[in-house]
N, C-alpha and C. Protein backbone atom coordinates (compact mmCIF):
# COMPACT_ATOMS: atom_id res chain seq x y z
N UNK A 1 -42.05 0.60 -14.43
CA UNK A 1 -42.76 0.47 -13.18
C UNK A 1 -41.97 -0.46 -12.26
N UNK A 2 -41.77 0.13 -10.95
CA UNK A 2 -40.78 -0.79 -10.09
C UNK A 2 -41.83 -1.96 -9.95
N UNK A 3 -40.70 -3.29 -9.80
CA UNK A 3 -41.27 -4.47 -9.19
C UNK A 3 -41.94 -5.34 -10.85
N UNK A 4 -41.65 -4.56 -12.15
CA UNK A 4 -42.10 -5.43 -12.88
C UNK A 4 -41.47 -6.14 -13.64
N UNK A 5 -41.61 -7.79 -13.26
CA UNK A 5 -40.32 -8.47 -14.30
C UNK A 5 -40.39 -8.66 -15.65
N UNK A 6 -40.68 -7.46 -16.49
CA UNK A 6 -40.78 -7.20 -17.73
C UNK A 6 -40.17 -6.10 -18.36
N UNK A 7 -40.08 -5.27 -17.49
CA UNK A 7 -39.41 -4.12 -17.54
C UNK A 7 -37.99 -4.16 -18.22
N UNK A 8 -37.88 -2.81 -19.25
CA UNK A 8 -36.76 -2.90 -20.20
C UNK A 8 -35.83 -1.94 -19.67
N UNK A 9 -34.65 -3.16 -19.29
CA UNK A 9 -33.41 -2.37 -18.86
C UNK A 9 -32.33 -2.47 -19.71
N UNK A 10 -32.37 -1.13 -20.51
CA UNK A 10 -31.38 -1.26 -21.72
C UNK A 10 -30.01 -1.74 -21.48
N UNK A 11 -29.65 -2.09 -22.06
CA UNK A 11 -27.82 -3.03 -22.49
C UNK A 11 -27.97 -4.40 -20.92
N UNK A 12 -29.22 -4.51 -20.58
CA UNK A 12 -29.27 -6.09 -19.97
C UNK A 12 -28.49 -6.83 -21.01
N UNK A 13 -27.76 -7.77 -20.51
CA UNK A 13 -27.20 -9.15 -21.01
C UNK A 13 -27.87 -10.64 -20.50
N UNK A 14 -27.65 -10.58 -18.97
CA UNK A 14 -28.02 -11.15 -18.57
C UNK A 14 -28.77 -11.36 -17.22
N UNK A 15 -29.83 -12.23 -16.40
CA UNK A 15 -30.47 -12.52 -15.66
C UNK A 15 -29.86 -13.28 -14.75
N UNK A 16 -28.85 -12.70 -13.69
CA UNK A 16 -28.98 -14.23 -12.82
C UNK A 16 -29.33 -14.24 -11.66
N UNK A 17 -29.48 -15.56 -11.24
CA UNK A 17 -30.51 -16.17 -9.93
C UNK A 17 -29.47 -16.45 -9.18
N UNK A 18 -29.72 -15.95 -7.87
CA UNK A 18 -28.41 -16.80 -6.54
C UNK A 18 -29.46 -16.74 -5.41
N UNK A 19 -29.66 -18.39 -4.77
CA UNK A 19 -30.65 -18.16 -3.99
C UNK A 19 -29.31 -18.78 -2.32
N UNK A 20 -29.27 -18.26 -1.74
CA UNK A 20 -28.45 -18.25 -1.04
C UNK A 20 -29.32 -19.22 0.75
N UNK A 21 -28.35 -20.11 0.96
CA UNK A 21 -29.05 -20.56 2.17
C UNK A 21 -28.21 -20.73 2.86
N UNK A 22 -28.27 -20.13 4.80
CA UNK A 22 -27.92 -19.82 5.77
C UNK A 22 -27.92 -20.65 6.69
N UNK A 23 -27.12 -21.96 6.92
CA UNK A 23 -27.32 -23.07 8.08
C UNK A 23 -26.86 -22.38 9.33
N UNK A 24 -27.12 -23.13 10.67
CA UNK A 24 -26.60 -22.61 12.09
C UNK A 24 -25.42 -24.01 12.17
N UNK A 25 -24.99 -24.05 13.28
CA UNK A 25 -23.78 -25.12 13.37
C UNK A 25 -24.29 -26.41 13.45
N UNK A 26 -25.48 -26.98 13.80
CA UNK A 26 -25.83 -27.93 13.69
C UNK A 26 -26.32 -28.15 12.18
N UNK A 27 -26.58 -27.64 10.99
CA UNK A 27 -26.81 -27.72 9.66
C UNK A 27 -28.18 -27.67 9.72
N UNK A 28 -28.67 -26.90 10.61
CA UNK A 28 -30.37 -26.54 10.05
C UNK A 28 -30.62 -25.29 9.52
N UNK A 29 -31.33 -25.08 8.39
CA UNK A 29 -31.62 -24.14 6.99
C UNK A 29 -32.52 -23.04 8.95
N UNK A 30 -31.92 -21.99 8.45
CA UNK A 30 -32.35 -20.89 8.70
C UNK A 30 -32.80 -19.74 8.88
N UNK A 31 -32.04 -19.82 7.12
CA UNK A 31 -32.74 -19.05 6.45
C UNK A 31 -32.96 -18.69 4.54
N UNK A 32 -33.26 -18.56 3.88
CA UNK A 32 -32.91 -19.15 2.42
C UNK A 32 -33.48 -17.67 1.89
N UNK A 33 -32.45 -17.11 1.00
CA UNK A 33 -32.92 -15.33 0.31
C UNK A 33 -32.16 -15.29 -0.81
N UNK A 34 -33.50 -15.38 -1.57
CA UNK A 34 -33.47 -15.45 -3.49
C UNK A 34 -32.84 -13.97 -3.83
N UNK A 35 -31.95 -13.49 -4.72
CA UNK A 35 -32.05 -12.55 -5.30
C UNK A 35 -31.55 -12.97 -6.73
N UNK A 36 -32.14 -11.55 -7.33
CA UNK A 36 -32.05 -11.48 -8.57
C UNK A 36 -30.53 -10.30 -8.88
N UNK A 37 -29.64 -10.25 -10.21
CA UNK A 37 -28.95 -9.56 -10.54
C UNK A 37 -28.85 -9.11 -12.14
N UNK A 38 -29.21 -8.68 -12.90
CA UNK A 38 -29.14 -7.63 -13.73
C UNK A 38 -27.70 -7.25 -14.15
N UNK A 39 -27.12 -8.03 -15.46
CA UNK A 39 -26.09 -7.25 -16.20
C UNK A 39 -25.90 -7.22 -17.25
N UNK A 40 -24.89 -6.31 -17.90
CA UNK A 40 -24.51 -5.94 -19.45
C UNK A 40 -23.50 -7.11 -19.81
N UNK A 41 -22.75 -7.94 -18.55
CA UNK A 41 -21.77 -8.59 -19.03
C UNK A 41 -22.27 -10.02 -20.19
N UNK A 42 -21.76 -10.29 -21.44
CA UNK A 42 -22.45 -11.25 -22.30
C UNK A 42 -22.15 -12.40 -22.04
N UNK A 43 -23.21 -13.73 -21.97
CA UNK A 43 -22.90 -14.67 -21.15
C UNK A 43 -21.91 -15.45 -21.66
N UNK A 44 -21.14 -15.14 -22.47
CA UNK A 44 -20.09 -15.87 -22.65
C UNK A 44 -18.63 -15.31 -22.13
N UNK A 45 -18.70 -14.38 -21.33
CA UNK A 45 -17.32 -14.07 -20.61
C UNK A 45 -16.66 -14.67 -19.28
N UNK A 46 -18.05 -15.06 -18.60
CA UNK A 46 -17.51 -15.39 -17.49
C UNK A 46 -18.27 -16.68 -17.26
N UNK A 47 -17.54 -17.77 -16.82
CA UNK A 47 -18.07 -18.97 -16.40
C UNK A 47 -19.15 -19.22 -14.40
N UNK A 48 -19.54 -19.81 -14.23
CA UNK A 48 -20.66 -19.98 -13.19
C UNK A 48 -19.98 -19.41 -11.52
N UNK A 49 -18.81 -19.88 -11.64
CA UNK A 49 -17.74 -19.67 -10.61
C UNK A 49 -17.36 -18.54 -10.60
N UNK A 50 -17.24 -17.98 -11.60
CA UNK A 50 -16.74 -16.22 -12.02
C UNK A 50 -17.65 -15.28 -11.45
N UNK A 51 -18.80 -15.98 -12.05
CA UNK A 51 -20.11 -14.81 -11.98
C UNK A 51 -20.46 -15.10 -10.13
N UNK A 52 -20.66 -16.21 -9.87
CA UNK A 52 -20.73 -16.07 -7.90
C UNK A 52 -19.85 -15.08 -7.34
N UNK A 53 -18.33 -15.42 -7.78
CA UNK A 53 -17.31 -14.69 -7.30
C UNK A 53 -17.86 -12.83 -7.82
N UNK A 54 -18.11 -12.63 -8.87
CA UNK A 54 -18.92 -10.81 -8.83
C UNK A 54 -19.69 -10.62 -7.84
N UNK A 55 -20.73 -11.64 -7.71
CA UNK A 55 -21.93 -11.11 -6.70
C UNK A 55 -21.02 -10.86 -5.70
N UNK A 56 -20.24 -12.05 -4.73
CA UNK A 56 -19.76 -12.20 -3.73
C UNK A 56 -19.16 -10.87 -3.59
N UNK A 57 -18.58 -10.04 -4.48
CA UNK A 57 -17.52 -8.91 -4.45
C UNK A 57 -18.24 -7.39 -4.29
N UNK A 58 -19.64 -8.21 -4.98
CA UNK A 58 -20.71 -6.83 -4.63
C UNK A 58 -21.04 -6.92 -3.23
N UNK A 59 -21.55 -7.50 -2.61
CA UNK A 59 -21.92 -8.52 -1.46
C UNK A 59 -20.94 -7.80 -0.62
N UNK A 60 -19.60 -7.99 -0.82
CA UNK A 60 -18.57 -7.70 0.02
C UNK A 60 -18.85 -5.78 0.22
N UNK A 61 -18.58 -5.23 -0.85
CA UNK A 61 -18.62 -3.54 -0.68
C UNK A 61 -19.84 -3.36 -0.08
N UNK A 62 -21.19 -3.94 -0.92
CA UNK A 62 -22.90 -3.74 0.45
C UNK A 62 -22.36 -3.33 1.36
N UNK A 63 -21.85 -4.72 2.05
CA UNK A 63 -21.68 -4.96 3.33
C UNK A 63 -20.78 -4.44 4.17
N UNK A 64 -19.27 -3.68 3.66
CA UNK A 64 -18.94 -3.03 4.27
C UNK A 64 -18.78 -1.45 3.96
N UNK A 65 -18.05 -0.68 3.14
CA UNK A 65 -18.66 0.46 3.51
C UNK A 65 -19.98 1.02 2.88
N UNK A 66 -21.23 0.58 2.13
CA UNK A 66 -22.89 0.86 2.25
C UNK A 66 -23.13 0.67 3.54
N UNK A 67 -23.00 -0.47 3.81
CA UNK A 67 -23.49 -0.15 5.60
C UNK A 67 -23.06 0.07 5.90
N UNK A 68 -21.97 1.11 6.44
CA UNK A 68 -21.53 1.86 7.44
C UNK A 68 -22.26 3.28 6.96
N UNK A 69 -22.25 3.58 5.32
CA UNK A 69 -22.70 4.92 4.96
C UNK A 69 -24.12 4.71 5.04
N UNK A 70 -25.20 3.68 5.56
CA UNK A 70 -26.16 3.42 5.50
C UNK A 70 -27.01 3.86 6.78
N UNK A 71 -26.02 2.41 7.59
CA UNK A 71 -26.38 3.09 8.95
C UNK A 71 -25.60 4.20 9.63
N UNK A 72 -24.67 4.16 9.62
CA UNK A 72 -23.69 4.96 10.88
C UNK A 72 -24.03 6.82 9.95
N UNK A 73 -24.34 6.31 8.59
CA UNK A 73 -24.39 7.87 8.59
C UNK A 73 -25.90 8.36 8.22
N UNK A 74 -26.51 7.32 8.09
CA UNK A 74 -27.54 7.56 7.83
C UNK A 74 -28.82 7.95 6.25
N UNK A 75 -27.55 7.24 5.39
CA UNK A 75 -27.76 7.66 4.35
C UNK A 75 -28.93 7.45 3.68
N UNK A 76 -30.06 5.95 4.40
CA UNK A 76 -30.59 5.87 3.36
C UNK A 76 -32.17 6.31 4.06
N UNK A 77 -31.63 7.33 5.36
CA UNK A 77 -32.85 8.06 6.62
C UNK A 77 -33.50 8.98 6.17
N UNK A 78 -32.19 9.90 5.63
CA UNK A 78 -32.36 11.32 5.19
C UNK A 78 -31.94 11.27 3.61
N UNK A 79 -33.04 12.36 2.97
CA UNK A 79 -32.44 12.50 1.63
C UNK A 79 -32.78 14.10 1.46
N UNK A 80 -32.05 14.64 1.56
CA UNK A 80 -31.52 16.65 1.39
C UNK A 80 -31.25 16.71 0.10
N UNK A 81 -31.74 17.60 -0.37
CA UNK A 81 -31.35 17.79 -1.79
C UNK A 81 -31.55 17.47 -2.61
N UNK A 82 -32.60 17.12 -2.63
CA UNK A 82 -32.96 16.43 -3.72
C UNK A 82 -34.30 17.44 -5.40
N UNK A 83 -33.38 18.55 -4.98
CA UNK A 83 -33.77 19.32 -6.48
C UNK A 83 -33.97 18.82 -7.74
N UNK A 84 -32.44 18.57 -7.78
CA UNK A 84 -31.70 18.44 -9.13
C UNK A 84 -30.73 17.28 -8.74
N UNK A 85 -30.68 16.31 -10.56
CA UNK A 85 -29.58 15.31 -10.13
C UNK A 85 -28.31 15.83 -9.93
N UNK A 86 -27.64 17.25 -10.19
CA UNK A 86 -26.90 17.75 -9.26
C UNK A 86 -26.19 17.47 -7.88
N UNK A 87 -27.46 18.36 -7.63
CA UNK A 87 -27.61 18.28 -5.82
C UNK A 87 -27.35 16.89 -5.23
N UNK A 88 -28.47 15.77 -5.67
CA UNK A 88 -28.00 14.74 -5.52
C UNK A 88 -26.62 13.89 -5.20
N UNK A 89 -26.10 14.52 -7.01
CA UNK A 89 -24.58 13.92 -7.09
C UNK A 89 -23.16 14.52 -5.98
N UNK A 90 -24.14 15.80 -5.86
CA UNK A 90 -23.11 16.46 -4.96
C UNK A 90 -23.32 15.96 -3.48
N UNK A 91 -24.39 15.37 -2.76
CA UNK A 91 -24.89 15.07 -1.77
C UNK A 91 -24.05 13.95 -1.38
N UNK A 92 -23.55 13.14 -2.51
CA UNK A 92 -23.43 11.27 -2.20
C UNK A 92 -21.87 11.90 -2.34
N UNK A 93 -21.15 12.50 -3.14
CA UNK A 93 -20.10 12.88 -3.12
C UNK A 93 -19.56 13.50 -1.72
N UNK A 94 -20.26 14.46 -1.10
CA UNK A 94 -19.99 14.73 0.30
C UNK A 94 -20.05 13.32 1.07
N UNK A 95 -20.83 12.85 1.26
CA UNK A 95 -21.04 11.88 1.66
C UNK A 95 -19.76 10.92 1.47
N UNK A 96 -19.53 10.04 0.96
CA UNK A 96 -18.47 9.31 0.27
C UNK A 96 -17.16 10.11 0.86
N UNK A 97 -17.00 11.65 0.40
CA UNK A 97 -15.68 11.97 1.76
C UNK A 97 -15.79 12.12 2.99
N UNK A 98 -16.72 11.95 3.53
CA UNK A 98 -17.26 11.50 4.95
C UNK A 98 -16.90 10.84 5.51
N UNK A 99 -16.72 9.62 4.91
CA UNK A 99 -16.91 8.04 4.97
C UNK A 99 -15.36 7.66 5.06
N UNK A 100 -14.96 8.59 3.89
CA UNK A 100 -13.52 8.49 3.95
C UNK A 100 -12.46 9.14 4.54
N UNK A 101 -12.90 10.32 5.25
CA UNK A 101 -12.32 10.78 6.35
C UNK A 101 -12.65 10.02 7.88
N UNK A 102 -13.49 9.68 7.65
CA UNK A 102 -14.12 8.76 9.44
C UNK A 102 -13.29 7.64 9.22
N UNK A 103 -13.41 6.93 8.19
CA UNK A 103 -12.53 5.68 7.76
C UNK A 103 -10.86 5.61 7.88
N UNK A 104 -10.88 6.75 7.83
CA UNK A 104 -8.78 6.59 7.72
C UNK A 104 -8.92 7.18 9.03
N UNK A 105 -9.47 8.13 9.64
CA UNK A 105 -9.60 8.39 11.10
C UNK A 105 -9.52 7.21 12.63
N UNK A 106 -10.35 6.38 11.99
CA UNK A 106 -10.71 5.42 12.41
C UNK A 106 -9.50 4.18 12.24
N UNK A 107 -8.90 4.00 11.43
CA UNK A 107 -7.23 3.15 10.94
C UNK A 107 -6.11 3.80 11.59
N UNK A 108 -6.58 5.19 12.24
CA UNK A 108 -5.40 5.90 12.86
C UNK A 108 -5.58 5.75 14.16
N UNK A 109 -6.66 5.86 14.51
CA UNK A 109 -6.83 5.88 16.11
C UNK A 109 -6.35 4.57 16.81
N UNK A 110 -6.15 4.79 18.23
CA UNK A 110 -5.91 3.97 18.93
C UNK A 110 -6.43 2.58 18.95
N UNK A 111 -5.90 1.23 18.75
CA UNK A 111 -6.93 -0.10 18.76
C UNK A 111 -7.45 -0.04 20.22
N UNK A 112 -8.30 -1.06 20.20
CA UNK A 112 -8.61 -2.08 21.63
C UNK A 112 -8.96 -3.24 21.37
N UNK A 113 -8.06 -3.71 22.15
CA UNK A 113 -8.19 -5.23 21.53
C UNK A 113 -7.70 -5.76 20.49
N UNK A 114 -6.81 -5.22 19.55
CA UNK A 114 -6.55 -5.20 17.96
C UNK A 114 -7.52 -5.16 17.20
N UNK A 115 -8.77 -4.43 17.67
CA UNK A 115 -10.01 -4.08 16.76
C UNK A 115 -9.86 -2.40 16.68
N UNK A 116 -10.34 -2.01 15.38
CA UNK A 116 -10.53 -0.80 15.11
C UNK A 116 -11.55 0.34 15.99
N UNK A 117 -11.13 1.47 16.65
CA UNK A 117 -12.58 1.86 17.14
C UNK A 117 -14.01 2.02 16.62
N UNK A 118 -14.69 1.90 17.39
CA UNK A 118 -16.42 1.83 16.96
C UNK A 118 -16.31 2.86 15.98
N UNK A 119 -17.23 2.71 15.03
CA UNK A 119 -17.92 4.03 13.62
C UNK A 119 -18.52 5.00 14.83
N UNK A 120 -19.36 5.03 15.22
CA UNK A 120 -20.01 6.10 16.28
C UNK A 120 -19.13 7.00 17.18
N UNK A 121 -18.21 6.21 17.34
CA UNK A 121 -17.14 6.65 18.57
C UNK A 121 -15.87 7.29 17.54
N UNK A 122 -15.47 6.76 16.73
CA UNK A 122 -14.74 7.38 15.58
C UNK A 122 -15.48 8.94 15.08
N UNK A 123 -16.42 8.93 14.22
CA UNK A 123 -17.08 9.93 14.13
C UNK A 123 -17.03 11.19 15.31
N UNK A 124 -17.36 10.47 16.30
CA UNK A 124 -17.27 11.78 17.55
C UNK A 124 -15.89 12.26 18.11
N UNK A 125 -15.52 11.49 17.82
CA UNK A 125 -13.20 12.09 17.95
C UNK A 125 -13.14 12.41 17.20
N UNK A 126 -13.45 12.60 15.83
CA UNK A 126 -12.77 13.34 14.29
C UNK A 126 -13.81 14.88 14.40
N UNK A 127 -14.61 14.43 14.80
CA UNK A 127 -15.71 15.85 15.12
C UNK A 127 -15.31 16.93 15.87
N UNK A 128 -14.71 16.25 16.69
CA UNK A 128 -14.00 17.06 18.19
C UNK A 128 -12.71 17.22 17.90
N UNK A 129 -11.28 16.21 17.05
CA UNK A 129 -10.82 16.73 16.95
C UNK A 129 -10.75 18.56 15.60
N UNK A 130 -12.09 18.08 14.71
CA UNK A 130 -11.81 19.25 13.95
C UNK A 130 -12.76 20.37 14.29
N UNK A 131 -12.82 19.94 15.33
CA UNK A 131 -13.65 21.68 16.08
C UNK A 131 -12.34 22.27 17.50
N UNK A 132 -11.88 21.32 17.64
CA UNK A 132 -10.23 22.08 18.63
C UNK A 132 -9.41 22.37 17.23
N UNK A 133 -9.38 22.02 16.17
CA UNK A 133 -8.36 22.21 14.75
C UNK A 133 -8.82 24.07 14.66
N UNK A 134 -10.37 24.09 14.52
CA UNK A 134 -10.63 25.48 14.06
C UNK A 134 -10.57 26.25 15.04
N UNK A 135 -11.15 25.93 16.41
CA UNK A 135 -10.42 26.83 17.48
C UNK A 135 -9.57 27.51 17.63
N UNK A 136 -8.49 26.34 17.47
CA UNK A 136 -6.89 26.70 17.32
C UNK A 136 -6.46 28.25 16.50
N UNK A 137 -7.39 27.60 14.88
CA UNK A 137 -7.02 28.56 13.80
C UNK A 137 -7.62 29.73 14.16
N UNK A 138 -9.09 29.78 14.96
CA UNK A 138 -9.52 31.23 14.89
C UNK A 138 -8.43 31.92 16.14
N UNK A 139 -7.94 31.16 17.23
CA UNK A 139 -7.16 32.18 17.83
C UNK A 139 -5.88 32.29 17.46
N UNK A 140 -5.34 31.70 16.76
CA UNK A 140 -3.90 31.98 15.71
C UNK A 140 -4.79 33.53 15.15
N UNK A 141 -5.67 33.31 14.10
CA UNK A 141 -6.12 34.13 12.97
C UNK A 141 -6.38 35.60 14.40
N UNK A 142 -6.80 35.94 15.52
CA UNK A 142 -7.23 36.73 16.27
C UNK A 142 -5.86 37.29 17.09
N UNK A 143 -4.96 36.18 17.20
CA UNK A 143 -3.62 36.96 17.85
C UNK A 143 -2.79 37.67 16.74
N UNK A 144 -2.70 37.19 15.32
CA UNK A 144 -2.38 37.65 13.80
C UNK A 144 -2.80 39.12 14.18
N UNK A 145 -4.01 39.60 14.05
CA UNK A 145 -5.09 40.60 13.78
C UNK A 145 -4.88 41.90 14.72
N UNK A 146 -4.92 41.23 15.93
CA UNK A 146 -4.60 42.37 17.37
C UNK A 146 -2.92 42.41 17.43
């Protein structure tokens, strides 16, 4: 049952707590957010510094491409397909080369500013350029033919 802290999550090792707090520049608490983490790793592999540094590394991927496949694509708006864990697997897999075609799209395009272009604005040049790509091919494939 979600939400119950009793619940048996096979090959758990361990429980840990990181309650994280958010000062502004003057050092007033602004905001303070407990989470919990769940793993197989046995607590004798990694020391206190180790294990921050994992979260931090999870923390890091969340934050950058989940949210971009979160928001910019919308992943967690819409859910299609959802038959079979199949469908599913095949869903997040499309997805994921999505992400990774907008993404190297986006490392290619023009900077501004020495910043990368916007996700939204990326997306709509890779869109456009691969609808002039098939254009192209259907009138290659139509001058072939006649």
């Amino acid at each position: 049952m979600a939400g119950d802290p009793e619940a048996d999550i096979e090959a758990a090792q361990q429980l840990w707590y990181v309650c994280q707090t958010t000062t502004d520049r003057r050092g007033t608490c602004v905001a303070v957010e407990q989470r919990y983490f769940v793993t197989s790793i046995p607590a004798t592999v990694l020391n206190r510094d180790e294990e921050l540094a994992l979260v931090r590394m999870h923390w890091a991927i969340e934050n950058g491409c989940h949210w971009t496949m979160d928001v910019m694509l919308g992943e967690d708006d819409a859910h299609p397909c959802q038959a079979s864990r199949s469908s599913i697997e095949a869903v997040s897999w499309l997805r994921i080369i999505g992400y990774n075609a907008v993404s190297a799209w986006r490392q290619l395009a023009p900077r501004k500013d020495r910043k990368p272009i916007a996700w939204a604005r990326a997306m709509e040049t890779l869109r456009d350029a691969l609808l002039v790509a098939q254009v192209a091919d259907h009138r290659e494939f139509a001058e072939a033919v006649t």
